[in-house]
C-alpha atoms as a PDB file:
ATOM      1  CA  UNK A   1       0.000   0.000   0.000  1.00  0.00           C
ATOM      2  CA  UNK A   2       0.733   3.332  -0.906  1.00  0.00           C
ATOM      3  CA  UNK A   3       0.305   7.433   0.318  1.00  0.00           C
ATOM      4  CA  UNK A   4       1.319  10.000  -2.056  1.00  0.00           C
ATOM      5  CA  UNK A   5      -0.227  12.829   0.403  1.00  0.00           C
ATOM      6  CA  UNK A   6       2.020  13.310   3.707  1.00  0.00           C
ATOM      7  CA  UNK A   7       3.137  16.294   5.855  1.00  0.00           C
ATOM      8  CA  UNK A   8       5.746  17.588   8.059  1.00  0.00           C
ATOM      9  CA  UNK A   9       6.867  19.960  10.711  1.00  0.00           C
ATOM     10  CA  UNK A  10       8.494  21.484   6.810  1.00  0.00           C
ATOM     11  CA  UNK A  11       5.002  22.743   6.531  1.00  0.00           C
ATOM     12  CA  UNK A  12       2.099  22.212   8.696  1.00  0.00           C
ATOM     13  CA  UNK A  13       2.869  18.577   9.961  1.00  0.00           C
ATOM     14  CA  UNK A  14       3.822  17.986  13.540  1.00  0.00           C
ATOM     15  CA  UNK A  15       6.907  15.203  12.481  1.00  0.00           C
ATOM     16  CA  UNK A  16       9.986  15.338  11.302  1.00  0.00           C
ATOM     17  CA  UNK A  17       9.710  13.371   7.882  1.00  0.00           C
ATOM     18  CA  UNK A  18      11.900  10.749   9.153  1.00  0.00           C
ATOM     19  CA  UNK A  19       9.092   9.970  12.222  1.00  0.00           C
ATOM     20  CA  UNK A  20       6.911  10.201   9.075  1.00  0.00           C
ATOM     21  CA  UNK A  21       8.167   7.518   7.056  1.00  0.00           C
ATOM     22  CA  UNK A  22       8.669   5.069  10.338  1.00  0.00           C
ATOM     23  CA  UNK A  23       4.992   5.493  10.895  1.00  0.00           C
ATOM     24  CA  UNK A  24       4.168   4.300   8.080  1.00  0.00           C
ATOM     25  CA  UNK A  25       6.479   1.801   7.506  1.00  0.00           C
ATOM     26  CA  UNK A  26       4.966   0.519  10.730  1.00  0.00           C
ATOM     27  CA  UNK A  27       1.697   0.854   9.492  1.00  0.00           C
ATOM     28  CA  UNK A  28       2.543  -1.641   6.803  1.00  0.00           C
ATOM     29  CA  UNK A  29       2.852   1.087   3.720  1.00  0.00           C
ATOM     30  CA  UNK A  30       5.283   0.206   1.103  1.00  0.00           C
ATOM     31  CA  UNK A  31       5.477   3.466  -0.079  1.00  0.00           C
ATOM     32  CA  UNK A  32       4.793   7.299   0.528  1.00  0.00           C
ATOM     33  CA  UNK A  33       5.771  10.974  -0.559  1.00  0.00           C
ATOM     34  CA  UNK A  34       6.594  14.132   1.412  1.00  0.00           C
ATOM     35  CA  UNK A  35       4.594  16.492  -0.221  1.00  0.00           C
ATOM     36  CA  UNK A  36       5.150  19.808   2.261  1.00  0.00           C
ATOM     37  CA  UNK A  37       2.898  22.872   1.230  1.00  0.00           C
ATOM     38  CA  UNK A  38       4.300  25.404  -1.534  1.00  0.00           C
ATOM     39  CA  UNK A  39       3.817  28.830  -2.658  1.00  0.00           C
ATOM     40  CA  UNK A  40       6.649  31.250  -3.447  1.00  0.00           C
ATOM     41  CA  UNK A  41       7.251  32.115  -0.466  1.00  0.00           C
ATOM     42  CA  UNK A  42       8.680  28.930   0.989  1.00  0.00           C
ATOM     43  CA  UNK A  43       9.105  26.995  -2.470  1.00  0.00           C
ATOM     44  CA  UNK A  44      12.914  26.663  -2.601  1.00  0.00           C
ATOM     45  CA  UNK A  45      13.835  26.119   0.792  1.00  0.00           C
ATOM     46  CA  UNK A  46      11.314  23.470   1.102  1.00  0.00           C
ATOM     47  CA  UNK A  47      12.247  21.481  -2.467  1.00  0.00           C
ATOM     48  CA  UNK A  48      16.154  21.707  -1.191  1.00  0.00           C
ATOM     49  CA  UNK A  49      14.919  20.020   2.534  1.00  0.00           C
ATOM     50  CA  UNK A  50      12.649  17.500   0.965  1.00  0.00           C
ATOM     51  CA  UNK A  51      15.198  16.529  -1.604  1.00  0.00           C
ATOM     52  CA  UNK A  52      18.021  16.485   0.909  1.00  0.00           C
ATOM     53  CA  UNK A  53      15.817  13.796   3.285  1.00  0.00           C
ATOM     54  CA  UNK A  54      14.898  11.529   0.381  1.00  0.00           C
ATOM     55  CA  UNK A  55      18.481  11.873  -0.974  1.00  0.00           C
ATOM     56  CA  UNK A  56      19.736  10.059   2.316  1.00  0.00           C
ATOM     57  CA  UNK A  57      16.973   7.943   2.928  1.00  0.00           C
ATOM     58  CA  UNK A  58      18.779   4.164   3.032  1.00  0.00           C
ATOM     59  CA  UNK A  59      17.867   2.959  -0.862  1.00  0.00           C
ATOM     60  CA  UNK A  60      17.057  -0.541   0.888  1.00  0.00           C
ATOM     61  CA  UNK A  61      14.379   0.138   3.287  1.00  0.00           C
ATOM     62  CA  UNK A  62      11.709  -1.247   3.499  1.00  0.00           C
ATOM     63  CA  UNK A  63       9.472   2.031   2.332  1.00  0.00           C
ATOM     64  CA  UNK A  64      10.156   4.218  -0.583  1.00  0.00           C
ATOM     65  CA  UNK A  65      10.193   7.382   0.022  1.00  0.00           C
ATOM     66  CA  UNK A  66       9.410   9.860  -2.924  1.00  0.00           C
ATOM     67  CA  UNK A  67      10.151  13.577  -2.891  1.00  0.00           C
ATOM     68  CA  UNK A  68       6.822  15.370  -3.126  1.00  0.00           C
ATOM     69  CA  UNK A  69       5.150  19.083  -3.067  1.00  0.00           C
ATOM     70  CA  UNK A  70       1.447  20.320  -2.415  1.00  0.00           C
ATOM     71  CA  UNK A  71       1.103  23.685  -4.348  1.00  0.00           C
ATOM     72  CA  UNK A  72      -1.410  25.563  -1.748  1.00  0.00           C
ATOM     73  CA  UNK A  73      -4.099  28.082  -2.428  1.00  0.00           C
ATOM     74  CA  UNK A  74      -1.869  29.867  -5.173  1.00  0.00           C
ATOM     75  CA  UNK A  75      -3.402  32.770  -7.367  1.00  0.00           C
ATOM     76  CA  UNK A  76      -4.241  30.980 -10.598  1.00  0.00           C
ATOM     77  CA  UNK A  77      -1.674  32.035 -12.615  1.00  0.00           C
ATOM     78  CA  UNK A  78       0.903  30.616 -10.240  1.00  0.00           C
ATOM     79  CA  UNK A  79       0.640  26.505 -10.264  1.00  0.00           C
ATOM     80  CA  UNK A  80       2.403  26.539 -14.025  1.00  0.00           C
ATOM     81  CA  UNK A  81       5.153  28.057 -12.750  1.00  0.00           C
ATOM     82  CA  UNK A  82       5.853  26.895  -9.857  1.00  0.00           C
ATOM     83  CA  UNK A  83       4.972  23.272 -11.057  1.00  0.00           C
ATOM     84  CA  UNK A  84       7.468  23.675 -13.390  1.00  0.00           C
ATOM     85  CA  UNK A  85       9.913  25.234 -11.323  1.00  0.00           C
ATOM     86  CA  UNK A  86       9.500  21.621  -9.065  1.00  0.00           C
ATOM     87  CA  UNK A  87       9.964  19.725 -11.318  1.00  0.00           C
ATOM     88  CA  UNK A  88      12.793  20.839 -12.758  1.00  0.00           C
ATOM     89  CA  UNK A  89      14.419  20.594  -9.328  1.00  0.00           C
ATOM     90  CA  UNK A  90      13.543  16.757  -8.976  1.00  0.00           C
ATOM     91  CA  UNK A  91      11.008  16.836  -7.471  1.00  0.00           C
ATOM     92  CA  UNK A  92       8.778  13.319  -8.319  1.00  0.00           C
ATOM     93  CA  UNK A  93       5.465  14.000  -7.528  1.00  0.00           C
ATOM     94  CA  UNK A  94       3.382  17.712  -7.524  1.00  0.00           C
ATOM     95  CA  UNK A  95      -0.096  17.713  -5.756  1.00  0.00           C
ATOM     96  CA  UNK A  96      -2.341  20.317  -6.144  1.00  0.00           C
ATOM     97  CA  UNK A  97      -4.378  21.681  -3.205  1.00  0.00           C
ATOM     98  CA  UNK A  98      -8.219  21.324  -5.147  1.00  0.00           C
ATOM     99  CA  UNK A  99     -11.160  22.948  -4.352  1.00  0.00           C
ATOM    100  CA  UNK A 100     -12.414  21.738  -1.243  1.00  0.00           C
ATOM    101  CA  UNK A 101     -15.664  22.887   0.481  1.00  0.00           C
ATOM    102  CA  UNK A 102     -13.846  23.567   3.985  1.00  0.00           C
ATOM    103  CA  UNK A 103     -11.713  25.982   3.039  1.00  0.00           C
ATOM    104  CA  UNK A 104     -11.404  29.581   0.924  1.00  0.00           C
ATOM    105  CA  UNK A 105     -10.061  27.878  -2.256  1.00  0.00           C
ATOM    106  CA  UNK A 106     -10.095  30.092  -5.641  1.00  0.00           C
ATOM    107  CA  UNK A 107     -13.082  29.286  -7.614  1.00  0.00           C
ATOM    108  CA  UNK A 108     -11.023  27.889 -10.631  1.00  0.00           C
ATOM    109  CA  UNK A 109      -7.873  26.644  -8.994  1.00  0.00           C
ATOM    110  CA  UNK A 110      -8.993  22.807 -10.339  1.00  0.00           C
ATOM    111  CA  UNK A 111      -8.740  23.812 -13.639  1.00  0.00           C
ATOM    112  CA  UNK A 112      -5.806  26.028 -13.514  1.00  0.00           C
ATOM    113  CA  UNK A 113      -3.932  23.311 -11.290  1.00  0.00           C
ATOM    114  CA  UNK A 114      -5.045  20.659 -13.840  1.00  0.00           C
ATOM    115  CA  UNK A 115      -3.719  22.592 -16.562  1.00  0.00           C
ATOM    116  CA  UNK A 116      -0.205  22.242 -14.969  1.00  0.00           C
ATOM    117  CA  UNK A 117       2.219  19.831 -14.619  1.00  0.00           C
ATOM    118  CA  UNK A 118       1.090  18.266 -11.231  1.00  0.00           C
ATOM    119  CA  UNK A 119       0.512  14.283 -10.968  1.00  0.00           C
ATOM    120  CA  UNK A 120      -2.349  14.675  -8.161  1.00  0.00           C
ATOM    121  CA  UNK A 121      -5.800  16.547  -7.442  1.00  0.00           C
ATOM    122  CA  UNK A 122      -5.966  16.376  -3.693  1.00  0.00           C
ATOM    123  CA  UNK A 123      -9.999  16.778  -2.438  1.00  0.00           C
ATOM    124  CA  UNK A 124     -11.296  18.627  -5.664  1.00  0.00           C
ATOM    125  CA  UNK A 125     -14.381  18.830  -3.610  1.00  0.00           C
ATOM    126  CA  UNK A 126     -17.608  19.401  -6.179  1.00  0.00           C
ATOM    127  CA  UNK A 127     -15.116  18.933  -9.300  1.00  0.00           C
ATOM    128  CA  UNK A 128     -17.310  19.632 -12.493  1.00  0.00           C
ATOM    129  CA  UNK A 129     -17.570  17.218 -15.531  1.00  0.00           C
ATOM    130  CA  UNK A 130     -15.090  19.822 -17.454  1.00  0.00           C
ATOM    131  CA  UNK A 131     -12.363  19.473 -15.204  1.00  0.00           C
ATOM    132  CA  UNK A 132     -13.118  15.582 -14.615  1.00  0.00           C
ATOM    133  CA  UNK A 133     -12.611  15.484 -18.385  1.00  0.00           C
ATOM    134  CA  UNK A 134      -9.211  17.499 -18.872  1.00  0.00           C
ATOM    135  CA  UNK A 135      -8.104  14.779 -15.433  1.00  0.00           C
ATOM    136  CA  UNK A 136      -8.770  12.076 -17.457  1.00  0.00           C
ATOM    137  CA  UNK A 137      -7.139  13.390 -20.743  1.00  0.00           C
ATOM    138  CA  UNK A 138      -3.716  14.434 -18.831  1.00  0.00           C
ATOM    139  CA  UNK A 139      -3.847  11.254 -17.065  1.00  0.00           C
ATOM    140  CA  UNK A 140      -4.129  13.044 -13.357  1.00  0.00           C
ATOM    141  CA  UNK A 141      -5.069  11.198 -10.294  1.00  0.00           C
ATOM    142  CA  UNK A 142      -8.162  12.882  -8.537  1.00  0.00           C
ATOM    143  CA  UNK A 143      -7.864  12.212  -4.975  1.00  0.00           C
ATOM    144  CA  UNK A 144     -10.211  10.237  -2.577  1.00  0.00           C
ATOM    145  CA  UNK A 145      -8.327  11.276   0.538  1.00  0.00           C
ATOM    146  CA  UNK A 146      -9.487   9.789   4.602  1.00  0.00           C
ATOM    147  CA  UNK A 147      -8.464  13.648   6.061  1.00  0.00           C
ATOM    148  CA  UNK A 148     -11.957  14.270   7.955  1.00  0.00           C
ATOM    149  CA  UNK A 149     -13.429  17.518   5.917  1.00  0.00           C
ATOM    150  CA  UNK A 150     -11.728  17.327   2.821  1.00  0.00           C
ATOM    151  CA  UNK A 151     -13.428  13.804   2.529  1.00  0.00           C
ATOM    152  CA  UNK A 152     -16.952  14.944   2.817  1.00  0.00           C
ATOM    153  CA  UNK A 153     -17.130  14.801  -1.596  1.00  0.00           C
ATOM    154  CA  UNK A 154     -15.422  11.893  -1.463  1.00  0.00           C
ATOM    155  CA  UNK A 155     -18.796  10.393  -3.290  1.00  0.00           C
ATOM    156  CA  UNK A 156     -18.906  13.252  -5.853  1.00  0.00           C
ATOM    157  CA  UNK A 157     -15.326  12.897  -6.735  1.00  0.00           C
ATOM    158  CA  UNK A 158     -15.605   8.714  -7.256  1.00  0.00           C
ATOM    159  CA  UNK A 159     -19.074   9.420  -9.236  1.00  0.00           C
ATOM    160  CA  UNK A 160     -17.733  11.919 -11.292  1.00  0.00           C
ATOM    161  CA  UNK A 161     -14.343   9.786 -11.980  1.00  0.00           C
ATOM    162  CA  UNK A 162     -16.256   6.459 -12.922  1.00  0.00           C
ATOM    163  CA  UNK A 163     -18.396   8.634 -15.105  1.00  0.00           C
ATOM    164  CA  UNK A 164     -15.487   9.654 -17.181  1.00  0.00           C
ATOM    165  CA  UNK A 165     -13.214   6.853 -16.581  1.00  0.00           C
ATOM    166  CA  UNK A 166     -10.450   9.417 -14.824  1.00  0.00           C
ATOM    167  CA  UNK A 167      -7.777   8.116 -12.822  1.00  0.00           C
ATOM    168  CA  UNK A 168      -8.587   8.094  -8.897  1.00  0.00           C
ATOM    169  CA  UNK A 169      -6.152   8.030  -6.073  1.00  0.00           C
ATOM    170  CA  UNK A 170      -6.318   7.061  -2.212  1.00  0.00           C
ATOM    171  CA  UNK A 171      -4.733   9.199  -0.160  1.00  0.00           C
ATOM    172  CA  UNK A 172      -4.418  10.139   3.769  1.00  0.00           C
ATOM    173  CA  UNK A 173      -3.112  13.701   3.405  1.00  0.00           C
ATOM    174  CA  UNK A 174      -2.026  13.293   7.109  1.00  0.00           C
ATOM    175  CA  UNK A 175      -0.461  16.349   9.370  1.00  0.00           C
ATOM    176  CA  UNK A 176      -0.009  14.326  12.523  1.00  0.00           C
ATOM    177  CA  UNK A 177       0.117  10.508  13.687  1.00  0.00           C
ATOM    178  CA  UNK A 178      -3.713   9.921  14.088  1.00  0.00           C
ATOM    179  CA  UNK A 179      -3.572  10.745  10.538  1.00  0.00           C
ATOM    180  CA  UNK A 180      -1.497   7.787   9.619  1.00  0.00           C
ATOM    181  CA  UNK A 181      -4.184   5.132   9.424  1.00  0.00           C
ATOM    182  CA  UNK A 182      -3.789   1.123   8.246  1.00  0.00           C
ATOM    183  CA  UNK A 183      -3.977   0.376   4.853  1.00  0.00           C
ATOM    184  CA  UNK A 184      -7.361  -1.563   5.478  1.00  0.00           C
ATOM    185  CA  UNK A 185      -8.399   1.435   6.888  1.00  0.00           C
ATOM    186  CA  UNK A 186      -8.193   3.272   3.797  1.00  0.00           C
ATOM    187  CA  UNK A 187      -9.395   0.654   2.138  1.00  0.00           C
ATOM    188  CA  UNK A 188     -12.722   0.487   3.880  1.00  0.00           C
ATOM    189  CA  UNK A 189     -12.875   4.501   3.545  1.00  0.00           C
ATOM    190  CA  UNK A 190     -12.946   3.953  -0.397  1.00  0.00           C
ATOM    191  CA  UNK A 191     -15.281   1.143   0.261  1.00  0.00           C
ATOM    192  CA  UNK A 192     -17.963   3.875   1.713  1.00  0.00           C
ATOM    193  CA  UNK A 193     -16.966   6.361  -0.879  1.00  0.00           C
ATOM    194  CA  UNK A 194     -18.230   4.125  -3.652  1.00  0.00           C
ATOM    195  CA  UNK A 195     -15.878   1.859  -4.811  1.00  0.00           C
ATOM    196  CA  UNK A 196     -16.004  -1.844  -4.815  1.00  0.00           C
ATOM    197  CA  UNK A 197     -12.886  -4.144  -4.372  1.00  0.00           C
ATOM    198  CA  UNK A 198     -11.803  -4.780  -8.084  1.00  0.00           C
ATOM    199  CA  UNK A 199     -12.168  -0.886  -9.011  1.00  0.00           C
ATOM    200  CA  UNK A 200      -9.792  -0.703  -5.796  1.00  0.00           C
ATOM    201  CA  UNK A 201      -7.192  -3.268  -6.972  1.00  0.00           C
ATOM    202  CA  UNK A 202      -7.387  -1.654 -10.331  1.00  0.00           C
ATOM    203  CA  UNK A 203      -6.521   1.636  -8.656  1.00  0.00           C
ATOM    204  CA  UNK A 204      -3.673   0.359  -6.690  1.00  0.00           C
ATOM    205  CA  UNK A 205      -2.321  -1.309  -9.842  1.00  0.00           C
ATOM    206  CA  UNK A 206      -2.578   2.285 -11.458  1.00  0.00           C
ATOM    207  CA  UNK A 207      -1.050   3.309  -8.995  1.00  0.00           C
ATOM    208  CA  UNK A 208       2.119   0.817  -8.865  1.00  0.00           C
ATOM    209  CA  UNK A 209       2.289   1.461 -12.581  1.00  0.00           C
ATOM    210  CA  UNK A 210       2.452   5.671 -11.920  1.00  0.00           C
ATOM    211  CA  UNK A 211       5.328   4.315  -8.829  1.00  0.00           C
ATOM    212  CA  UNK A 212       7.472   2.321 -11.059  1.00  0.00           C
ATOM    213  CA  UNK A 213       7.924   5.141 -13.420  1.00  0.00           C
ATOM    214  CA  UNK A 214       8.586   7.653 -11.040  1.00  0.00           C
ATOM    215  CA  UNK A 215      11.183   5.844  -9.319  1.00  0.00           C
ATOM    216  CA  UNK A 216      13.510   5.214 -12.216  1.00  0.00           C
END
């Protein structure tokens, strides 16, 4: 099992990404990503700590651990950029922070975050068939996350994904270690969002596909 959505005390988190990774390892994941919030302001400094932890992380452990990003509540013009910029640094995978329902998100960040490079949508909340669409076209995971709020669309988001056959991705988005729930926990949170087992194999194996490729 996977979670491509973690914090740290490098943004809001309350661990050290190290204390990250061991909880999950213990946990039973296989892999994860620190994916820190990013805006300008904190961008570089952030990239260079996250790629300095992953750079030492021992290459035979028993979790992966991916250098990640979550591009937060940017003016719209800002996620191609700055996605870019990211990437270009090394970092492996770029989440964009979607349009949730708990909090002020620009009305259009989905699309304009969709429109950049970025590999996930975390909680798009009430994403519209348009968006869904352009997901699906650029291949970009749309996230059914367990973080209590931001999972409140979870239903709209798998509806809207089996609809259009876009990609979906289960995530934790944790800040702090009640966050860090069992894989089977997760599971059974994608269970009540809609999903039955074999979509949820297929979207692990998606997922493990996405992994591979990123890690080479």
């Amino acid at each position: 099992m996977y979670n491509l959505h973690c914090h740290s005390l490098l943004s809001d988190g309350v661990l050290l990404p190290s204390e990250v990774a061991m909880r999950y390892l213990d946990k039973g994941y296989k892999a994860i990503a620190i994916t820190d919030h990013a805006d300008y302001s904190n961008i570089k400094s952030t990239i260079q700590a996250i790629l300095e932890f992953t750079d030492h992380w021992p290459k035979d452990s028993k979790i992966k651990v991916l250098p990640g990003l979550e591009l937060t509540h940017l003016p719209l013009d800002q996620f191609k950029p700055l996605a870019e910029f990211a990437r270009g640094k090394g970092i492996k995978i770029i989440i964009a922070h979607g349009e949730t329902l708990i909090e002020p998100v620009l009305k259009g960040t989905n699309r304009a975050a969709l429109e950049a490079d970025i590999d996930i949508l975390a909680h798009p909340g009430l994403i519209n068939d348009r968006d869904v669409q352009l997901a699906k076209e650029k291949g970009i995971f749309l996230e059914i996350t367990s973080r209590s709020g931001h999972a409140e669309t979870n239903l709209h988001v798998v509806g809207q994904a089996l609809k259009f056959s876009a990609k979906l991705i289960l995530n934790n988005d944790s800040h702090e270690p009640a966050d860090i729930i069992t894989p089977e926990q997760l599971i059974d949170i994608a269970l009540k969002s809609g999903l039955n087992r074999n979509q949820i194999d297929k979207i692990s194996k998606e997922v493990e596909f996405f992994l591979k490729d990123k890690e080479e």
